[in-house]
C-alpha atoms as a PDB file:
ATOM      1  CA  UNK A   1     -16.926   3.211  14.267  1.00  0.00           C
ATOM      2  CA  UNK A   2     -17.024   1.853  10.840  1.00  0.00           C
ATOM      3  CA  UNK A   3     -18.918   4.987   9.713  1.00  0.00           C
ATOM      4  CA  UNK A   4     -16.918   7.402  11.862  1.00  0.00           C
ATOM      5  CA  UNK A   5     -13.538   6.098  10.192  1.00  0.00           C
ATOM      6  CA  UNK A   6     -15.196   5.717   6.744  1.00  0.00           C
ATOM      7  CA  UNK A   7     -15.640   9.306   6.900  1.00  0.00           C
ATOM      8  CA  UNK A   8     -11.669   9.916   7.212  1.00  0.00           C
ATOM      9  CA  UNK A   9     -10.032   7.018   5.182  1.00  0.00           C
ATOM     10  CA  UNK A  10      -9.611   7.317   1.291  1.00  0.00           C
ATOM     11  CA  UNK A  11     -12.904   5.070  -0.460  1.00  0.00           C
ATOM     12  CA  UNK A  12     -11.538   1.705  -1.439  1.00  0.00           C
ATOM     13  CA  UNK A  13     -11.786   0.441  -5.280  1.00  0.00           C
ATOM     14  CA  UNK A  14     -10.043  -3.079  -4.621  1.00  0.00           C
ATOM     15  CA  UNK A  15     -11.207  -6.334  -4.432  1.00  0.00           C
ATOM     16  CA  UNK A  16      -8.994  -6.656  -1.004  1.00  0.00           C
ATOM     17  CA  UNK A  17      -9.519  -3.489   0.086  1.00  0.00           C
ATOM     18  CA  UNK A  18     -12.192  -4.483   2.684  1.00  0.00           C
ATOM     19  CA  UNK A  19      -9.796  -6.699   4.655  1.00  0.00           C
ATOM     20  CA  UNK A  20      -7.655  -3.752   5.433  1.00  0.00           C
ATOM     21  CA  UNK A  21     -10.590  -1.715   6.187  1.00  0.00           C
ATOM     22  CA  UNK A  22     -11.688  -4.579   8.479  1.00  0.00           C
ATOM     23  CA  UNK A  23      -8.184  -4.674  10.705  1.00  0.00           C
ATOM     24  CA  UNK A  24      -8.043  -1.263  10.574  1.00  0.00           C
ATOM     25  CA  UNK A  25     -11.755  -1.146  12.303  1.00  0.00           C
ATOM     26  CA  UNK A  26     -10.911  -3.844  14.766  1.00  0.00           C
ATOM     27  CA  UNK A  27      -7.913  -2.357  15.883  1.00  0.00           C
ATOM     28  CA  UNK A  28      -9.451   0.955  16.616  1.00  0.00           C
ATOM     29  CA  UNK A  29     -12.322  -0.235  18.281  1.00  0.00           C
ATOM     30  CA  UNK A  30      -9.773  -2.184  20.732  1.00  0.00           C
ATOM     31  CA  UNK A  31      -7.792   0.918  21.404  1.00  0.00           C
ATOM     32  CA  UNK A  32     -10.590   2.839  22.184  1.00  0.00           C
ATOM     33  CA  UNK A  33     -11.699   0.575  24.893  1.00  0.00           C
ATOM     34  CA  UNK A  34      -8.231   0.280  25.799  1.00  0.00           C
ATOM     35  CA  UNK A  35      -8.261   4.271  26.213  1.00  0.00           C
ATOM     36  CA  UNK A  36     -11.917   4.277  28.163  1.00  0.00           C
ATOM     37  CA  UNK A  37     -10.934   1.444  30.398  1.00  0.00           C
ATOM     38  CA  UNK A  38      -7.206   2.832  31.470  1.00  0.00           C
ATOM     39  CA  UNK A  39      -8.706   6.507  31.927  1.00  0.00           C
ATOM     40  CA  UNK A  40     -11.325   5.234  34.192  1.00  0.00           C
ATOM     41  CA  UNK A  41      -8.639   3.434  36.424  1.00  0.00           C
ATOM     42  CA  UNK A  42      -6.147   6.438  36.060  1.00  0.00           C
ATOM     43  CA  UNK A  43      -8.983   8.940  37.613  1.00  0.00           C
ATOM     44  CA  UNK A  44      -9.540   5.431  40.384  1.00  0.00           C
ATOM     45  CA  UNK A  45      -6.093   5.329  41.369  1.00  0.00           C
ATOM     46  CA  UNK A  46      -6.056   8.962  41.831  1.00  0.00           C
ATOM     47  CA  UNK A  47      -9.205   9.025  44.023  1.00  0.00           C
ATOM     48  CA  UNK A  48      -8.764   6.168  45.999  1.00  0.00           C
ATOM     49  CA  UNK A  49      -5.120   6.163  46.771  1.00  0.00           C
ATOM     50  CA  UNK A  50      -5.063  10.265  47.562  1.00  0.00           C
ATOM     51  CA  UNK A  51      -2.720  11.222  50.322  1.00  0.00           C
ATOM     52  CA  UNK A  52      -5.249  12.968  52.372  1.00  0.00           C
ATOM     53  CA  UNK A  53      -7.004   9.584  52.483  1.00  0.00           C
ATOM     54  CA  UNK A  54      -3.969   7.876  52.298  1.00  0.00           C
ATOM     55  CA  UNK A  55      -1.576   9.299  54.916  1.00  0.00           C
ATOM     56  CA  UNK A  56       0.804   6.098  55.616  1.00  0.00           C
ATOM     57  CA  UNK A  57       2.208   4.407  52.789  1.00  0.00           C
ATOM     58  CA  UNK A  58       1.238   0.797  51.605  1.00  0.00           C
ATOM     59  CA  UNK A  59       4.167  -1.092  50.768  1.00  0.00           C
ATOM     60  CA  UNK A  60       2.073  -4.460  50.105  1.00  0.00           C
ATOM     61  CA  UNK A  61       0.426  -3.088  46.436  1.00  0.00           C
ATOM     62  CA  UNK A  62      -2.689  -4.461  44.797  1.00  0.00           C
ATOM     63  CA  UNK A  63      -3.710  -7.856  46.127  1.00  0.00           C
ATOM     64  CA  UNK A  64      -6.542  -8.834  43.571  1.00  0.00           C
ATOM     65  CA  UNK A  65      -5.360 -10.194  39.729  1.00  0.00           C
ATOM     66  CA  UNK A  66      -8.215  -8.177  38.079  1.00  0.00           C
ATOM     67  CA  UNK A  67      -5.648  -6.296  36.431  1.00  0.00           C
ATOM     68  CA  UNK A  68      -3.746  -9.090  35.378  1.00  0.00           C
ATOM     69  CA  UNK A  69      -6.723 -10.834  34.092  1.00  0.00           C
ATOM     70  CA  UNK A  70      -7.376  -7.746  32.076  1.00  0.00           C
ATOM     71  CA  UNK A  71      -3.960  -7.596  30.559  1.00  0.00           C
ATOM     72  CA  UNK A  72      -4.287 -11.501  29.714  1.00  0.00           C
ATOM     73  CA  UNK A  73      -7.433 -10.351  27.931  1.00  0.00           C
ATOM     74  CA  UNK A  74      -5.950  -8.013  25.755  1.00  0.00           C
ATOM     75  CA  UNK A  75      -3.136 -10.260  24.803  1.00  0.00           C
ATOM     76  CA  UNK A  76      -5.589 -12.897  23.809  1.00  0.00           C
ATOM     77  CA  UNK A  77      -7.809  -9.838  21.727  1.00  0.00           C
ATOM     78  CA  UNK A  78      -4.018  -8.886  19.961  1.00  0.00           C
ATOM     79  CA  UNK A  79      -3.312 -12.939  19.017  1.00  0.00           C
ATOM     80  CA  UNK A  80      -6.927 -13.122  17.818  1.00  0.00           C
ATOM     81  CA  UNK A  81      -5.543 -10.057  15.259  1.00  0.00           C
ATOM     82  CA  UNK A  82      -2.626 -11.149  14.545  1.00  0.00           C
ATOM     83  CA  UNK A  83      -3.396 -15.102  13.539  1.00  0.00           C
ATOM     84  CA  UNK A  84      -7.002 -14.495  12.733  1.00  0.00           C
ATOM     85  CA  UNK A  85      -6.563 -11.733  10.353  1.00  0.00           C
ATOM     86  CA  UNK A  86      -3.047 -10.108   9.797  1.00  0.00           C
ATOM     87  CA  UNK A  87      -0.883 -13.476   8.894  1.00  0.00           C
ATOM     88  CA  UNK A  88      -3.657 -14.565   6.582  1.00  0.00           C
ATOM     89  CA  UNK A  89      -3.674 -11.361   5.037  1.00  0.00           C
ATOM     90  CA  UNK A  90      -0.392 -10.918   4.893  1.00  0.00           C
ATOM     91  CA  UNK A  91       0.176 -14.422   3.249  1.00  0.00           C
ATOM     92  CA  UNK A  92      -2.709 -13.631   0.786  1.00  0.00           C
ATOM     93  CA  UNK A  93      -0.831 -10.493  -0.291  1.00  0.00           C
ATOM     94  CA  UNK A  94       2.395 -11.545  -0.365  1.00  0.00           C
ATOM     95  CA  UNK A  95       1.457 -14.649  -2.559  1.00  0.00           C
ATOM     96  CA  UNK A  96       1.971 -13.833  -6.098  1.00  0.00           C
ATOM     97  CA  UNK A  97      -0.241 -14.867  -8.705  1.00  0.00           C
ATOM     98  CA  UNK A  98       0.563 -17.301 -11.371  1.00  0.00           C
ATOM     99  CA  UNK A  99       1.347 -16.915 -14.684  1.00  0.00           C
ATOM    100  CA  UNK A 100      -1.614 -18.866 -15.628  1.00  0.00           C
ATOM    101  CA  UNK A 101      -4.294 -16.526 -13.767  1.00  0.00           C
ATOM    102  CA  UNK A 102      -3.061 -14.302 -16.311  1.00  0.00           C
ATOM    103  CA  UNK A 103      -2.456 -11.015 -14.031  1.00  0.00           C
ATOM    104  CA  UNK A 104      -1.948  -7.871 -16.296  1.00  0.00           C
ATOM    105  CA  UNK A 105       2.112  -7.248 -15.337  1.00  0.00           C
ATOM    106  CA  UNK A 106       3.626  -3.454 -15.476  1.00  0.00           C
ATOM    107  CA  UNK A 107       6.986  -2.580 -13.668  1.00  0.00           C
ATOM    108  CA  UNK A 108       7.114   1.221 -11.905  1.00  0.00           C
ATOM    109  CA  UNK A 109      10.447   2.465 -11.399  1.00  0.00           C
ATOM    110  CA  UNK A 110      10.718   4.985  -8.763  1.00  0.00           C
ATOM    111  CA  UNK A 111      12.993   7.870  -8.687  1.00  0.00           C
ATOM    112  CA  UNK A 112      13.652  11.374  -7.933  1.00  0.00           C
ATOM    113  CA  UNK A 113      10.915  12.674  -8.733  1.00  0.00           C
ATOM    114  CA  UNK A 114       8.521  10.820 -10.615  1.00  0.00           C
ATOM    115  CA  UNK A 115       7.435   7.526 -11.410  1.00  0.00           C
ATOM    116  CA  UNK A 116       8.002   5.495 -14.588  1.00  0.00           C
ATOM    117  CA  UNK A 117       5.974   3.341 -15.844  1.00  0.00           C
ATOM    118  CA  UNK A 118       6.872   0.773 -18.286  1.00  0.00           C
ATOM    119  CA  UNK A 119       4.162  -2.012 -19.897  1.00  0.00           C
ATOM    120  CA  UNK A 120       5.096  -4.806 -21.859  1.00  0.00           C
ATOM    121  CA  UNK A 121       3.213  -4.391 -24.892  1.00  0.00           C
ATOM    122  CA  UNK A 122       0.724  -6.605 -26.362  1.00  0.00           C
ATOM    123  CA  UNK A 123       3.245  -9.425 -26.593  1.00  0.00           C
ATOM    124  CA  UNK A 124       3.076  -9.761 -22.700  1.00  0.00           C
ATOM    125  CA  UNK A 125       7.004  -9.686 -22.577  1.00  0.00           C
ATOM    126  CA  UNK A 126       8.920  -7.188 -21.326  1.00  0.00           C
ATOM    127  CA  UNK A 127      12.159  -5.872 -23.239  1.00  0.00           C
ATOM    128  CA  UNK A 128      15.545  -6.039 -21.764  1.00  0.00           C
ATOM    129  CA  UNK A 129      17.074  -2.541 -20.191  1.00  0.00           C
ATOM    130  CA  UNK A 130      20.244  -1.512 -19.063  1.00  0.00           C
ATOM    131  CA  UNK A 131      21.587   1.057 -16.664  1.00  0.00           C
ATOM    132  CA  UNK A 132      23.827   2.782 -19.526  1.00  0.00           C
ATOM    133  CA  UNK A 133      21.182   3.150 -21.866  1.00  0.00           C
ATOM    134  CA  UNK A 134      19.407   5.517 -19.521  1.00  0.00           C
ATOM    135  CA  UNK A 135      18.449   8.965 -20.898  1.00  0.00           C
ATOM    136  CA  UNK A 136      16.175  11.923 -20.557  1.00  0.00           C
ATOM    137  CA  UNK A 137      13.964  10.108 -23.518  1.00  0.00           C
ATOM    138  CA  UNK A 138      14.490   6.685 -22.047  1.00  0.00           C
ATOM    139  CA  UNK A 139      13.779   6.771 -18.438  1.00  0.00           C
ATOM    140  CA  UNK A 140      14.290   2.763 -18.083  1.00  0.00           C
ATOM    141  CA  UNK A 141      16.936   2.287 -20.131  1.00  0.00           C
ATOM    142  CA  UNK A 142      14.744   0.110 -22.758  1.00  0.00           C
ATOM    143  CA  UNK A 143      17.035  -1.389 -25.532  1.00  0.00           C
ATOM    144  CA  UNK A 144      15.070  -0.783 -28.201  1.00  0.00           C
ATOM    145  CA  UNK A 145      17.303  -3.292 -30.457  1.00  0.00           C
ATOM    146  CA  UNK A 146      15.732  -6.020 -28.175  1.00  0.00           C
ATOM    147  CA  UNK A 147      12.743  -7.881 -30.392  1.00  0.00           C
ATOM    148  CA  UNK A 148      10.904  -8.046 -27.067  1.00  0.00           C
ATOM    149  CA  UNK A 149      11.215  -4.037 -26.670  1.00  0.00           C
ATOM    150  CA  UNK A 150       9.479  -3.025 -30.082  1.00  0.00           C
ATOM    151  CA  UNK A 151       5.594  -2.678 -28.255  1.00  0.00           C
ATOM    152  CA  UNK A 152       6.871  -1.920 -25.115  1.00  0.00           C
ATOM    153  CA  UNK A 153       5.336   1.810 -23.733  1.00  0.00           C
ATOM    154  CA  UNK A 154       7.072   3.855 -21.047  1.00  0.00           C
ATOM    155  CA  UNK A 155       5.407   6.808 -19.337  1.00  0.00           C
ATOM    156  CA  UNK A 156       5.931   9.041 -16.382  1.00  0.00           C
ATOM    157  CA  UNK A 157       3.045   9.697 -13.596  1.00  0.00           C
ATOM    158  CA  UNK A 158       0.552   7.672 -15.492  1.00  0.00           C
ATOM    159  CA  UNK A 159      -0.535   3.864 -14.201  1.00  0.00           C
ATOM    160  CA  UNK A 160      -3.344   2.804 -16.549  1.00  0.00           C
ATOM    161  CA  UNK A 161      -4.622  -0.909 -15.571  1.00  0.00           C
ATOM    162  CA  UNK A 162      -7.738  -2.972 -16.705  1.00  0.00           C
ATOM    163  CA  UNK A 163     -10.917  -3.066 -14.430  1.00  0.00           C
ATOM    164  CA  UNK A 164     -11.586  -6.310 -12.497  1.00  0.00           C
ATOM    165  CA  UNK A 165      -7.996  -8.105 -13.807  1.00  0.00           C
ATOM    166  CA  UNK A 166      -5.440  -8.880 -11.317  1.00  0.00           C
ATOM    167  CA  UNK A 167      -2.714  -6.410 -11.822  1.00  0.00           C
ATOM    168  CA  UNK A 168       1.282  -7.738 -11.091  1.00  0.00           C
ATOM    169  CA  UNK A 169       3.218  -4.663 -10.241  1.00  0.00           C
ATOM    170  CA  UNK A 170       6.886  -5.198  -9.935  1.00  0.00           C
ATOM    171  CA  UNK A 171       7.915  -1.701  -7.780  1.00  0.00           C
ATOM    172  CA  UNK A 172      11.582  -1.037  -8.027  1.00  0.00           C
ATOM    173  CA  UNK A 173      13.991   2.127  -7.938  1.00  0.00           C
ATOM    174  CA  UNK A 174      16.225   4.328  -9.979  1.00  0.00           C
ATOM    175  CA  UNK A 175      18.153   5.927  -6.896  1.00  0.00           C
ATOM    176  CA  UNK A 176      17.153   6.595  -3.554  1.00  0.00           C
ATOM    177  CA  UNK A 177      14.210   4.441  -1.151  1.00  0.00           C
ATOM    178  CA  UNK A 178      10.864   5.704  -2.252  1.00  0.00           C
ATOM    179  CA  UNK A 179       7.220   4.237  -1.484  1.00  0.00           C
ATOM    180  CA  UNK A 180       4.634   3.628  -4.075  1.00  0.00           C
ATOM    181  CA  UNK A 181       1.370   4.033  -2.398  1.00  0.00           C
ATOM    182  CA  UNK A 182      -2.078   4.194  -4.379  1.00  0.00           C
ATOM    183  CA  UNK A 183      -4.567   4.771  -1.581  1.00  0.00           C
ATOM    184  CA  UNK A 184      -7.642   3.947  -3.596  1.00  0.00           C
ATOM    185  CA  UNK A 185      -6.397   0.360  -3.934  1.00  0.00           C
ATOM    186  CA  UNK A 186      -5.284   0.044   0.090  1.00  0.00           C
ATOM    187  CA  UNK A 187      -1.594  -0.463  -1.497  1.00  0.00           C
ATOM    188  CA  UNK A 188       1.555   0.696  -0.122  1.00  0.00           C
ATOM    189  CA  UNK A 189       5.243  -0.849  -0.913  1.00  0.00           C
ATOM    190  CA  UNK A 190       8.799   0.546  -0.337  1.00  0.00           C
ATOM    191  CA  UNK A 191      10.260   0.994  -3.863  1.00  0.00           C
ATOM    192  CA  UNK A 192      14.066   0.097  -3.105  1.00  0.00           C
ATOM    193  CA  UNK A 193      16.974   0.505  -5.291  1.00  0.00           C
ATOM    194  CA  UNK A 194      18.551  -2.695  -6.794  1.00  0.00           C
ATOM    195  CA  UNK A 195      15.024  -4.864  -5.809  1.00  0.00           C
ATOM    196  CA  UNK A 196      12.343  -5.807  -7.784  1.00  0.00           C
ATOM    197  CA  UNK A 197       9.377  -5.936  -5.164  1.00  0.00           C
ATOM    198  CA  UNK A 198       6.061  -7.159  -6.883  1.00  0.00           C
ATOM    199  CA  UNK A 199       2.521  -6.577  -5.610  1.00  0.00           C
ATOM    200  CA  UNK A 200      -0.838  -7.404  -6.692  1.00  0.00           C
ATOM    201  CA  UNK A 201      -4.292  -6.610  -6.497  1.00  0.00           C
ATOM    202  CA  UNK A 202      -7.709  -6.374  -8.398  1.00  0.00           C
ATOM    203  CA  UNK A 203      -9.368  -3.035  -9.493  1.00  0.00           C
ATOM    204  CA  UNK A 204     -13.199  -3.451  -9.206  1.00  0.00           C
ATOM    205  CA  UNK A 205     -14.142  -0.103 -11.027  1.00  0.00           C
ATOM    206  CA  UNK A 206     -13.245   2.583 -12.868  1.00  0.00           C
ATOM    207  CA  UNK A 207     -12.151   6.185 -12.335  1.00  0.00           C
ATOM    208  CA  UNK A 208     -15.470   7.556 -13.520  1.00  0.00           C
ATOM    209  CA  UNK A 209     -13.986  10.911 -14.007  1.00  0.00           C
ATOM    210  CA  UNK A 210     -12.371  10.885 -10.676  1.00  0.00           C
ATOM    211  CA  UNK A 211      -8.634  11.693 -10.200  1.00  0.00           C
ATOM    212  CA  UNK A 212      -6.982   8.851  -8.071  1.00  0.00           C
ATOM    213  CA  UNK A 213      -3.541   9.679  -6.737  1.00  0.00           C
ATOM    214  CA  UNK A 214      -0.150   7.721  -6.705  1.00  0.00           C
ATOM    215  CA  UNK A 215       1.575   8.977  -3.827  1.00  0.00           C
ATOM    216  CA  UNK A 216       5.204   8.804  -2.464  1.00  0.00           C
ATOM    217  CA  UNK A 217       4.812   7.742   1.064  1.00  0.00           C
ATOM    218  CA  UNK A 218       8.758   8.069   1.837  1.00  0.00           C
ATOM    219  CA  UNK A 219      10.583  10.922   2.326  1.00  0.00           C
ATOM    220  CA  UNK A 220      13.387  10.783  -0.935  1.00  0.00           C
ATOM    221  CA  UNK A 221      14.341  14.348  -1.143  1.00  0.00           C
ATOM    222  CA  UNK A 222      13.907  18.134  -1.446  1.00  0.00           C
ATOM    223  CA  UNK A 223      11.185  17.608  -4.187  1.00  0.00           C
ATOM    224  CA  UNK A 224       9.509  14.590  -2.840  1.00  0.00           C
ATOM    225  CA  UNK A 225       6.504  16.730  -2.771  1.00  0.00           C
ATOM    226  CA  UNK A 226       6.280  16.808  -6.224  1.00  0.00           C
ATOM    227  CA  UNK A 227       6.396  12.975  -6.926  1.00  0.00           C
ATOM    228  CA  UNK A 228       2.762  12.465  -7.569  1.00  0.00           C
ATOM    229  CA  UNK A 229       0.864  10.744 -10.280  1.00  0.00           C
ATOM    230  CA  UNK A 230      -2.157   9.274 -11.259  1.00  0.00           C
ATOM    231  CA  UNK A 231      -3.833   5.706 -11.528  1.00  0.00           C
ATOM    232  CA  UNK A 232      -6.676   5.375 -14.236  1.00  0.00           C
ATOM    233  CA  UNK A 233      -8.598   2.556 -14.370  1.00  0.00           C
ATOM    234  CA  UNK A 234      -9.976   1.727 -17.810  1.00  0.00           C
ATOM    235  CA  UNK A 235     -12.307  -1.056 -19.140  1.00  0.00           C
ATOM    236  CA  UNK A 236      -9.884  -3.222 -21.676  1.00  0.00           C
ATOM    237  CA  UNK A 237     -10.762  -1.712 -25.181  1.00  0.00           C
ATOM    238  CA  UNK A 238      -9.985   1.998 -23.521  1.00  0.00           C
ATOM    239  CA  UNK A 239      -6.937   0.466 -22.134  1.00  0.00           C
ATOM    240  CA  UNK A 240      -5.668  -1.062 -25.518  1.00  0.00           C
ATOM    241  CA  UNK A 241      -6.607   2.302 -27.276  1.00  0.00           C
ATOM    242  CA  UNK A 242      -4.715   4.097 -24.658  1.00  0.00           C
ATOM    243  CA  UNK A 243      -1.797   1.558 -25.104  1.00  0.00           C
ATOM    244  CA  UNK A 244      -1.839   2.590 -28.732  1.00  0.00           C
ATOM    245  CA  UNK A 245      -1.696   5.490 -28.675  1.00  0.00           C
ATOM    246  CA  UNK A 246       1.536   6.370 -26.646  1.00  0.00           C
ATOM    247  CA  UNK A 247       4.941   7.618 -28.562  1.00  0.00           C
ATOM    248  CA  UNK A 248       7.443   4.441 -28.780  1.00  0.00           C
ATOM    249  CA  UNK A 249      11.147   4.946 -26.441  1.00  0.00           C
ATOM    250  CA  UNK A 250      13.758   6.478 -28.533  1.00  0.00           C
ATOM    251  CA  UNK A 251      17.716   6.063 -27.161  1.00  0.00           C
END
């Protein structure tokens, strides 16, 4: 099964990615037994309880618990899921890292249609922004009188993070309810105006020439099929040349 979905699923380049994979597996394989099992005793009940072999109705129903017993075991297979692997990966996800594991932090601001990206600079600190300093050359609304704003970089479509560093990601919106979704890196979160959602997760390699896709997984308008980007993964010195070489915000 893990094959057969493998073949259909986007490959995974994250350090978690397997964990997903892993539910995703388990909860197939119970569905199709599900499927198999209720089949079978959908083509039974057919058979045995025919009306040409059944011309007098039975009023009394089943009198065995097999069925019952069946159901119980399915509950206990969906509580094994659920506590066993879903609320420990949800807490693992949802748990974000400290300042001191030093995560590599970026903010993507969602809105229609395109995705801005804004990194803090080498000084690790984000400058302040404003709604009314918003403009066509200042997608975030960076105030570039800010000290803190001088190294920041803002681009649109682009997410460039460091290989095998814990990346922060604090997902927000512009206007209407998108979802930033990088497939590669089993991530999906609603990006929802006047919230600042942060994920995390670790890269463990590097685009390689291969074009990874950021994806809007939420219906936000009559060009929501054109809010697409990309996600590069780079090694740090490509990542600090890259850094360097992007055109400051202008008001």
């Amino acid at each position: 099964m893990k094959e057969f979905l493998g073949q259909r699923m986007p490959p995974d380049y994250s350090a978690h990615g397997w964990q997903v994979d892993q539910i995703i597996y388990i909860t197939h394989w119970l569905m199709l037994i599900l499927f198999v099992f209720w089949s079978a005793y959908f083509i039974y009940v057919l058979r045995r309880f025919r009306a040409t072999r059944n011309p007098k109705a039975s009023y009394h129903g089943m009198q065995s618990h097999w069925s019952t017993w069946s159901e119980a075991g399915v509950a206990v297979v969906e509580i094994v899921l659920l506590v066993g692997f879903s609320i420990p990966g949800w807490y693992r996800w949802s748990t974000q890292p400290k300042t001191g594991q030093n995560p590599f932090e970026v903010r993507v601001i969602g809105e229609q249609f395109s995705w801005n990206v804004h990194y803090p600079g080498p000084d690790g600190k984000f400058g302040r922004t404003a709604v009314n300093l918003v403009t066509s050359t200042n997608p975030v609304g960076l105030d570039i009188s800010d000290a803190a704003a001088k190294d920041d970089v803002v681009v649109s479509n682009q997410l460039h993070l460091p290989v095998n560093r814990e990346a922060l990601i604090h997902v927000m919106s512009k206007d209407v309810i998108h979802s930033f979704k990088l497939p590669v890196m089993r991530v999906e979160q609603d990006a929802i105006p006047g919230m600042d959602v942060p994920i995390h997760f670790t890269p463990i390699r590097t685009n390689n020439g291969e074009t990874w896709e950021i994806a809007c997984a939420q219906l936000c308008g009559l060009g929501h099929y054109r809010m697409r980007g990309q996600i590069i993964i780079d090694n740090a010195q490509d990542l600090q040349k890259w850094m360097s070489e992007q055109p400051k915000v202008t008001q």
